[in-house]
Protein backbone atom coordinates (compact mmCIF):
# COMPACT_ATOMS: atom_id res chain seq x y z
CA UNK A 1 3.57 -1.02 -27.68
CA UNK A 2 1.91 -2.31 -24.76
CA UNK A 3 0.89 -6.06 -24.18
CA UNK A 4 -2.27 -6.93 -25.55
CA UNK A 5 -4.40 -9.27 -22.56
CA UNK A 6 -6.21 -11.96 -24.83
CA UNK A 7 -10.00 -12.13 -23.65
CA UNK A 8 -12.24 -10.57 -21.54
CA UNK A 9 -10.88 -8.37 -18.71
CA UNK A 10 -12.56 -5.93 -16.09
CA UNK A 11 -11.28 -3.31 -13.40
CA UNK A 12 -12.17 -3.99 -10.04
CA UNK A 13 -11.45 -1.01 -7.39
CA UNK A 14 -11.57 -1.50 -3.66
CA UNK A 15 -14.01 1.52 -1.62
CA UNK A 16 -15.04 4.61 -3.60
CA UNK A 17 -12.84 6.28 -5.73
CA UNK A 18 -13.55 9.75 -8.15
CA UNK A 19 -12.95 9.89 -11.82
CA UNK A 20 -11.96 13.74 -12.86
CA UNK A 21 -12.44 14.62 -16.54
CA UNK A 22 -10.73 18.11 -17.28
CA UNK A 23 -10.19 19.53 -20.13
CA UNK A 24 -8.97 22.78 -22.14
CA UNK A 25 -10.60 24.37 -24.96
CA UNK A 26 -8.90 26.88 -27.37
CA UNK A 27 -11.89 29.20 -28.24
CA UNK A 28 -9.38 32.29 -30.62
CA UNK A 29 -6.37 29.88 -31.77
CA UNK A 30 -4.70 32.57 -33.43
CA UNK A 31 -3.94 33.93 -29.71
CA UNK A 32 -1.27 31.13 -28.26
CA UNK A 33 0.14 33.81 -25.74
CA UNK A 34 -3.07 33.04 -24.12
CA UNK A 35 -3.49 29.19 -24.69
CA UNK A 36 0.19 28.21 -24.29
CA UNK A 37 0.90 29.08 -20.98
CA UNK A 38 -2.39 27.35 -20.10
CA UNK A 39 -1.91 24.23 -21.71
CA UNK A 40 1.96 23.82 -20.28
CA UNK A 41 0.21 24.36 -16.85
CA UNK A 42 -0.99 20.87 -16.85
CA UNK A 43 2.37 18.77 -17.30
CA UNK A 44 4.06 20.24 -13.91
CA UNK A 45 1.09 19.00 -11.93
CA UNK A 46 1.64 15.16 -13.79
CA UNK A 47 4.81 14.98 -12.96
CA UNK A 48 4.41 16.02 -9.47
CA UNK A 49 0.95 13.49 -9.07
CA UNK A 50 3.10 10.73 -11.17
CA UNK A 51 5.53 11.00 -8.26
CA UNK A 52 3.92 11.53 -5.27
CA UNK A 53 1.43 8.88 -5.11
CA UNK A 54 0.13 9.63 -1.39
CA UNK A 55 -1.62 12.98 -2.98
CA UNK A 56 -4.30 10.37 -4.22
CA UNK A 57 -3.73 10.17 -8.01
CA UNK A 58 -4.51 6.98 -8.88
CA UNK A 59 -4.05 7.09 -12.64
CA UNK A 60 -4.71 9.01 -15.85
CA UNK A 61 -4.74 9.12 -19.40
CA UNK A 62 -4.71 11.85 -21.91
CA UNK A 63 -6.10 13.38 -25.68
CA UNK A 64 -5.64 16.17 -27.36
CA UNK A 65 -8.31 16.76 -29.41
CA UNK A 66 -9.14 19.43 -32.38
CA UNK A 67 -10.15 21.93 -29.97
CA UNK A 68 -7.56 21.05 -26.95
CA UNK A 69 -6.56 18.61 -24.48
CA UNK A 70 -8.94 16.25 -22.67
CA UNK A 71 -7.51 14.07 -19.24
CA UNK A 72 -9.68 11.54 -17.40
CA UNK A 73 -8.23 10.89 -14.28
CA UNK A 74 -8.85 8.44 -11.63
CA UNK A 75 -8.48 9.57 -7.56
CA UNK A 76 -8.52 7.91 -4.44
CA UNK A 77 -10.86 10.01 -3.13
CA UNK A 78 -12.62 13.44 -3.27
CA UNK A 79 -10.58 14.82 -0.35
CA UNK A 80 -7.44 13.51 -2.04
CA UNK A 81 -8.35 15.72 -5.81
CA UNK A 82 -9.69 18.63 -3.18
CA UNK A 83 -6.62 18.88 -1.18
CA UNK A 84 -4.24 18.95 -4.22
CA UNK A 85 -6.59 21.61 -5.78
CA UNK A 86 -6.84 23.97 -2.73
CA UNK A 87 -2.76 23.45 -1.64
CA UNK A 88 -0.87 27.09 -2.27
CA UNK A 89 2.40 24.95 -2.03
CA UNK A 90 0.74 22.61 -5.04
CA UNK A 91 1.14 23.36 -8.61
CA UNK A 92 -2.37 23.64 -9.68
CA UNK A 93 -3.67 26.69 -6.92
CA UNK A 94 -0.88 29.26 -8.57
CA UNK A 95 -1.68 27.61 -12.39
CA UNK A 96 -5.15 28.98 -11.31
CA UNK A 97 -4.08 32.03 -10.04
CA UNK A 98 -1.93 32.73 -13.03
CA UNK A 99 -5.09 31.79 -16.01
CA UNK A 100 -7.65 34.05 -13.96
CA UNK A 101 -5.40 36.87 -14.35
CA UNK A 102 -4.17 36.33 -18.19
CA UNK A 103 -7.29 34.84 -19.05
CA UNK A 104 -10.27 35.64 -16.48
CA UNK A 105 -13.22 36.41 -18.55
CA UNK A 106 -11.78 37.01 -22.08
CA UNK A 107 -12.84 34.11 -23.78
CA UNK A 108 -9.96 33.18 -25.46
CA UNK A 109 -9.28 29.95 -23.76
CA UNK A 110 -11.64 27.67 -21.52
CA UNK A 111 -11.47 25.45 -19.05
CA UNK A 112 -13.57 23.25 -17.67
CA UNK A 113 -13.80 19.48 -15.34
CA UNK A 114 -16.87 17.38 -14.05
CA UNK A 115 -16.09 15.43 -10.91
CA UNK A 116 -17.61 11.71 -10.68
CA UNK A 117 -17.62 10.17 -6.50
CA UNK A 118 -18.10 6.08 -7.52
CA UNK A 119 -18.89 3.95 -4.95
CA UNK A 120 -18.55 0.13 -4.57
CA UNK A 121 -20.84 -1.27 -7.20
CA UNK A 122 -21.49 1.61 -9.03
CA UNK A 123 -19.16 1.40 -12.07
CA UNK A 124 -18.73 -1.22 -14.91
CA UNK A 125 -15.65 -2.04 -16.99
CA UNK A 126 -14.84 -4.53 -19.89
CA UNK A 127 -11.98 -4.56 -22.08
CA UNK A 128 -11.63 -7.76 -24.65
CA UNK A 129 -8.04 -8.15 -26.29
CA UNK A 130 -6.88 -5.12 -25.14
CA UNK A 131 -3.75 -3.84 -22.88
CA UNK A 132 -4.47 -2.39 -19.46
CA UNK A 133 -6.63 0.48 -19.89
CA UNK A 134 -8.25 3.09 -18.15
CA UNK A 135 -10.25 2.27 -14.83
CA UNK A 136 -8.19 -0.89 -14.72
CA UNK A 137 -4.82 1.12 -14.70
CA UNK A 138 -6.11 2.79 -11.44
CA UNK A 139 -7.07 -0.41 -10.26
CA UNK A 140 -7.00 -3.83 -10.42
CA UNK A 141 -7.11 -5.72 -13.40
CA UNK A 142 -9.25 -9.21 -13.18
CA UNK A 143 -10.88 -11.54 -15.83
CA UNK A 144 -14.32 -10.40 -16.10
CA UNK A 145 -16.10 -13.80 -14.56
CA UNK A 146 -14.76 -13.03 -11.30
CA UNK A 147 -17.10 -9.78 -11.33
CA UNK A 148 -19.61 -11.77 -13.34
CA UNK A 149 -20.54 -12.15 -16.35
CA UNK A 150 -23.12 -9.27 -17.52
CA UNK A 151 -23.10 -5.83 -17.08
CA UNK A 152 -26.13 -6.33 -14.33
CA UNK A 153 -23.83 -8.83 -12.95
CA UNK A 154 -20.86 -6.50 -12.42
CA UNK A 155 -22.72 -3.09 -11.56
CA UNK A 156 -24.17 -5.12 -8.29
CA UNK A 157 -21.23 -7.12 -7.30
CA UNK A 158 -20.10 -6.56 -3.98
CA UNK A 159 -17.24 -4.97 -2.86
CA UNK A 160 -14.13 -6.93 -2.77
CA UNK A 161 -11.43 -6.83 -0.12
């Protein structure tokens, strides 16, 4: 179990960064020929992020919910998440290739992501007894007064070096 941080914590990030929510939903789950393959498309392109940290993944964390699996991920920067996406020697442009043509239109599986550029400033954090957690994971993690003490506080502090 990881180590609980007693009191009030907050992630501070240097520059802008991009947080990546993607996601899978099984739509016909009576059809895992189609969803499978899909779903073990994901892990490959972990591993490979996990390991090679100068593609720009900064961290991630991940659900599965009743309808499928959920990731929030955290980037360096757009260009970093673009380059990864578009790169034929990559494992994400052939997982693409490869659901288009067993999936494409059917409806039997979606797939969707929304794409968040955060800039110094623009992004607020608190965690209170809790481990290191999401933005903080991709980031730095700092008591909470020395981003100030409100919400106001930290969503127009500065950006630090």
């Amino acid at each position: 179990m990881a180590k609980v941080v007693r009191g009030r914590m907050t992630a501070e990030l240097d520059g802008e960064f991009v947080v990546f929510l993607i996601g899978m939903r099984v739509n016909k789950p009576w059809k895992p020929h189609k969803w499978w393959p899909v779903a073990r498309a994901m892990l490959p392109m972990l591993r490979i992020l996990s390991r090679s940290k100068e593609l720009g993944l900064l961290s991630y964390s991940m659900w599965l919910g009743p309808t499928g699996p959920l990731l929030v991920q955290y980037w360096r920067s757009f260009e970093h998440l673009e380059r990864f996406a578009r790169d034929s020697e990559l494992p994400h442009h052939p997982a693409w290739r490869a659901y288009n043509r067993l999936v494409g239109q059917g409806g039997d599986v979606g797939v969707w992501h929304e794409t968040y550029r955060v800039g110094p400033g623009r992004y607020e954090a608190v965690y209170a007894n809790m481990p290191v957690w999401g933005l903080a994971t991709a980031g730095r993690h700092v008591p909470v007064a020395r981003r100030g003490e409100s919400s106001r506080e930290r969503m127009a502090a500065p950006e630090h070096a």
